[in-house]
Protein backbone atom coordinates (compact mmCIF):
# COMPACT_ATOMS: atom_id res chain seq x y z
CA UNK A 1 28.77 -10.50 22.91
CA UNK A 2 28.29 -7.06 24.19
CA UNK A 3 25.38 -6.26 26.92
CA UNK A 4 24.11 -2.67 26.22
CA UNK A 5 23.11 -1.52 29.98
CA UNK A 6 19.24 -1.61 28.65
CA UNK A 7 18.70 -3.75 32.10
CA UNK A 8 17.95 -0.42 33.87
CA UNK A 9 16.04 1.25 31.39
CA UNK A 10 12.34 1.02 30.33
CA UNK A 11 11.51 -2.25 28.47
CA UNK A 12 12.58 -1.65 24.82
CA UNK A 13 10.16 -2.35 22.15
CA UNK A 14 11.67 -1.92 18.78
CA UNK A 15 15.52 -2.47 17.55
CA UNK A 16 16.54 -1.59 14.05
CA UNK A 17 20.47 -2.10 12.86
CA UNK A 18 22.12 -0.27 9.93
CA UNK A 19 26.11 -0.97 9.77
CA UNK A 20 27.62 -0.97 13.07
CA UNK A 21 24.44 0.96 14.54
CA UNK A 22 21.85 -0.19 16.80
CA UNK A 23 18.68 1.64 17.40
CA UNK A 24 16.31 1.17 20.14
CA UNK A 25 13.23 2.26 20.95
CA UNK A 26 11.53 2.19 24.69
CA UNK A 27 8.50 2.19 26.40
CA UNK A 28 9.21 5.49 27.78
CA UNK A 29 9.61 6.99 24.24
CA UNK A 30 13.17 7.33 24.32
CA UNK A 31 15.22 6.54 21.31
CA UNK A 32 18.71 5.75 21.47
CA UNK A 33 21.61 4.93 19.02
CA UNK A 34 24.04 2.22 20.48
CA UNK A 35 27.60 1.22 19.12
CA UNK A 36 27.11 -2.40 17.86
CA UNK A 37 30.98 -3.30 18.28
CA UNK A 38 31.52 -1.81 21.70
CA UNK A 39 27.91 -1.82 23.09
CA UNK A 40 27.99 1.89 24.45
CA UNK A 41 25.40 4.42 24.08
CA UNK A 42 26.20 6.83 21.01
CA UNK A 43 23.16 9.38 21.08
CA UNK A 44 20.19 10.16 22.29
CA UNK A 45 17.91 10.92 19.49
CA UNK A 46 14.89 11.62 21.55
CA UNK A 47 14.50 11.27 25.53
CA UNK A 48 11.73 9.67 27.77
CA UNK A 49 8.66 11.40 27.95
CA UNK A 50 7.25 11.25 24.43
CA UNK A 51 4.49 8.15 23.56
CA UNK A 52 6.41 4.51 23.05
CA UNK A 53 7.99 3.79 20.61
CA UNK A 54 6.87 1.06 19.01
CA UNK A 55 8.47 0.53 15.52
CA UNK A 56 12.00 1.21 14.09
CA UNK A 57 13.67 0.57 10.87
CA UNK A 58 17.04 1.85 9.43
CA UNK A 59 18.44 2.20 6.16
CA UNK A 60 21.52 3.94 5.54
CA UNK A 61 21.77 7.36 7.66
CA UNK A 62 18.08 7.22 7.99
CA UNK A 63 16.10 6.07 10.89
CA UNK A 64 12.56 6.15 11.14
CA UNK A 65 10.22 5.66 14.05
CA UNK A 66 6.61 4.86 14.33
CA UNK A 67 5.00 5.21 17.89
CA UNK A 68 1.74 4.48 19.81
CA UNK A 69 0.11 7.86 18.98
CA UNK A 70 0.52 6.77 15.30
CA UNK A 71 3.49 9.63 14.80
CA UNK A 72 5.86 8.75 12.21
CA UNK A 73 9.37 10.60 12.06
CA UNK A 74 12.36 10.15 10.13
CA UNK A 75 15.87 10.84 11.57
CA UNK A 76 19.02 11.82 9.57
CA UNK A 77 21.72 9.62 11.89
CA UNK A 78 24.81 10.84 10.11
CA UNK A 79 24.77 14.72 11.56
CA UNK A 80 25.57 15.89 14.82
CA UNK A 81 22.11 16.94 15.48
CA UNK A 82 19.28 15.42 15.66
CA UNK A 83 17.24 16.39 12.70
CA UNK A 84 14.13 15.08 12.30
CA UNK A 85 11.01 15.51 9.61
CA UNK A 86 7.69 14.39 11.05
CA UNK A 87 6.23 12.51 8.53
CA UNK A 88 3.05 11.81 9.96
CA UNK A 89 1.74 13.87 12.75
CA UNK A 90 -0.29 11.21 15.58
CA UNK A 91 -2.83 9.32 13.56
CA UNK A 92 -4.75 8.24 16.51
CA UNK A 93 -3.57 4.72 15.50
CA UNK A 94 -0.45 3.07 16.94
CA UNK A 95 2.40 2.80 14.27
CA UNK A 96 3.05 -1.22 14.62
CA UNK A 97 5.25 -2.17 12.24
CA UNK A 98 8.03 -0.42 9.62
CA UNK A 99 10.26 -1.74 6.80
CA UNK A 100 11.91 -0.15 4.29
CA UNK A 101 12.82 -1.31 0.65
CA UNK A 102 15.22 0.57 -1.86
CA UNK A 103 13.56 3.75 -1.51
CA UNK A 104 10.36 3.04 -0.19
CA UNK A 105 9.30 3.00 3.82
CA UNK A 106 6.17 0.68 4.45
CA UNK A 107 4.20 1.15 7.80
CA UNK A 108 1.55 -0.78 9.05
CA UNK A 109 -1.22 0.15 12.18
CA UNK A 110 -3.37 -0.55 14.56
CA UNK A 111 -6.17 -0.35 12.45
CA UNK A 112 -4.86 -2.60 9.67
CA UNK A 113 -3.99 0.30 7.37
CA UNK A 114 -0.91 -0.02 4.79
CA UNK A 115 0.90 2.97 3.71
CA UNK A 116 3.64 3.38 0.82
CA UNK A 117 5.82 6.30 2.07
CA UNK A 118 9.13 7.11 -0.27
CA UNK A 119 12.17 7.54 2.07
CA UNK A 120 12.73 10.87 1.78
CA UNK A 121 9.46 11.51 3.04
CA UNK A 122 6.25 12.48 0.74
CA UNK A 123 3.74 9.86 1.32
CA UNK A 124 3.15 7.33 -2.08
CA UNK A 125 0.10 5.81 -0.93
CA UNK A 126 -2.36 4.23 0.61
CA UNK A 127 -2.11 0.22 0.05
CA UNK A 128 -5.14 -0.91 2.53
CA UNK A 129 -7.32 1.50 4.26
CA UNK A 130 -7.52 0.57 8.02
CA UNK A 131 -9.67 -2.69 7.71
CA UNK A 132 -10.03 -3.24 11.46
CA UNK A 133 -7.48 -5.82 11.93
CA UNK A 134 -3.86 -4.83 13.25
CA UNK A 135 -0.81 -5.02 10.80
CA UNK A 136 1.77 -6.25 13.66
CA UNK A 137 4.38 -7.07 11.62
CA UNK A 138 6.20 -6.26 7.78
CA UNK A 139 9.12 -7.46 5.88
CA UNK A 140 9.98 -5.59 2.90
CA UNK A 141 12.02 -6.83 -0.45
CA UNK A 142 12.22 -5.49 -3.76
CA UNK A 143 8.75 -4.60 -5.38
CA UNK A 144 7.25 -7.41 -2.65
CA UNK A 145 5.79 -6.34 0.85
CA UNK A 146 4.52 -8.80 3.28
CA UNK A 147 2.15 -8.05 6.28
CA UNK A 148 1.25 -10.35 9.41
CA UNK A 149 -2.07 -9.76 11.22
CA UNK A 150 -4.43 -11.76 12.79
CA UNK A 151 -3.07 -15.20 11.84
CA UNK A 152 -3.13 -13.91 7.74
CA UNK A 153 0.66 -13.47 5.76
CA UNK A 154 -0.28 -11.39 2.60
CA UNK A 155 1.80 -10.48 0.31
CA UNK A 156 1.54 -7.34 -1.96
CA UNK A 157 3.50 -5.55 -4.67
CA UNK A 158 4.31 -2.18 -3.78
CA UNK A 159 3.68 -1.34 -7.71
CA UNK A 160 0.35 -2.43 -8.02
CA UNK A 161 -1.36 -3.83 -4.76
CA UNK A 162 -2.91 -7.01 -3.26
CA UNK A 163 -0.92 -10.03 -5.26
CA UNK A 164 -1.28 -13.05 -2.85
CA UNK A 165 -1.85 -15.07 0.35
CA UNK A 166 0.33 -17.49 1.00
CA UNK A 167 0.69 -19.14 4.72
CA UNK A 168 0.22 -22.70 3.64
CA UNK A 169 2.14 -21.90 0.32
CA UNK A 170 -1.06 -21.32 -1.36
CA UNK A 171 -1.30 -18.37 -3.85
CA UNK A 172 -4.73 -16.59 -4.98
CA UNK A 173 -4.08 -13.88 -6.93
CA UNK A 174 -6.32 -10.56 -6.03
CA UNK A 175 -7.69 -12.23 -2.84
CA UNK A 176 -7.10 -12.37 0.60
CA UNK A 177 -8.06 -15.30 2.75
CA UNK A 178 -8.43 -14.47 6.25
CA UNK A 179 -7.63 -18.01 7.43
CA UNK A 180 -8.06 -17.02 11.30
CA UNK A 181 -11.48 -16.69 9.92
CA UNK A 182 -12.34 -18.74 7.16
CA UNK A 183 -13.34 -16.17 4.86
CA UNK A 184 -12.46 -15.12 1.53
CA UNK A 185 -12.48 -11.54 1.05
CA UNK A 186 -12.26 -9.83 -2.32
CA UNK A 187 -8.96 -7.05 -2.46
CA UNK A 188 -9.70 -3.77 -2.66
């Protein structure tokens, strides 16, 4: 086990990992590539001073970021530099949670919005408008994306939308059930 010396930095709030890479993302904005086998600091990718970050994912030599001004960058990790391609400029919404499949990024806000993004950068589309509620978390496989909120797991299929809800292993097909609140809301 390898201690990265974090313990004097600002709290970190995201972590991604692609190969022997760790990425992490701070409270003060900074965002920082560690070496996974030795546990030293590789690069800088962007110093404190910026909004937190608050969202990370990796895939290959790609990096992305989302952070609490609802900015969402991507980062080439295999050049010297640190080239970067803003793919959203600040929303106004917080950028809460990122995952990428195959070529696809997902990213989910403060508002509850769900956006299809392909990796190299043009945005797809919009899955869910922002619906109020906060998308905190994602996971990402294949066609399938799921997205955790306010006590509701949905699942959707990047290809064609809403498919199910399913956090008591129950599936309704084009229908969300907001089980925090016991309602039953038609997808759009």
């Amino acid at each position: 086990a390898h201690t990265c010396p974090a313990s004097r930095s600002p709290p970190i709030l995201a972590l991604a990992a692609s190969g022997s890479e760790l990425f992490s993302g701070a409270q003060s904005g900074a965002l920082v590539s560690w070496n996974g086998q030795t546990g030293t600091k590789a690069q800088t990718f962007q110093a404190s001073g910026s909004p937190p970050i608050l969202a990370l994912a990796a895939s290959g030599s790609k990096l992305f970021s989302g952070d609490q001004s609802g900015a969402l960058v991507s980062w080439d990790t295999t050049s010297g530099t640190t080239e970067q391609q803003t793919m959203q400029a600040s929303s106004g919404s917080p950028i809460l949670a990122l995952a990428v499949s195959g070529s696809k990024l997902f990213s989910g806000d403060g508002n509850g919005a769900l956006v299809c993004w392909l990796t190299s950068g043009p945005k797809v589309r919009t899955m869910q408008e922002g619906a109020g509620e906060p998308i905190n978390t994602l996971a990402a496989s294949g066609s399938k994306v799921y997205t955790g909120g306010d006590g509701t797991l949905t699942s959707w299929d990047s290809l064609g939308g809403l498919v199910t809800l399913d956090r008591d292993g129950i599936a309704f097909d084009n229908l969300t059930v907001a089980l925090a609140h016991n309602a039953v809301r038609r997808a759009p």
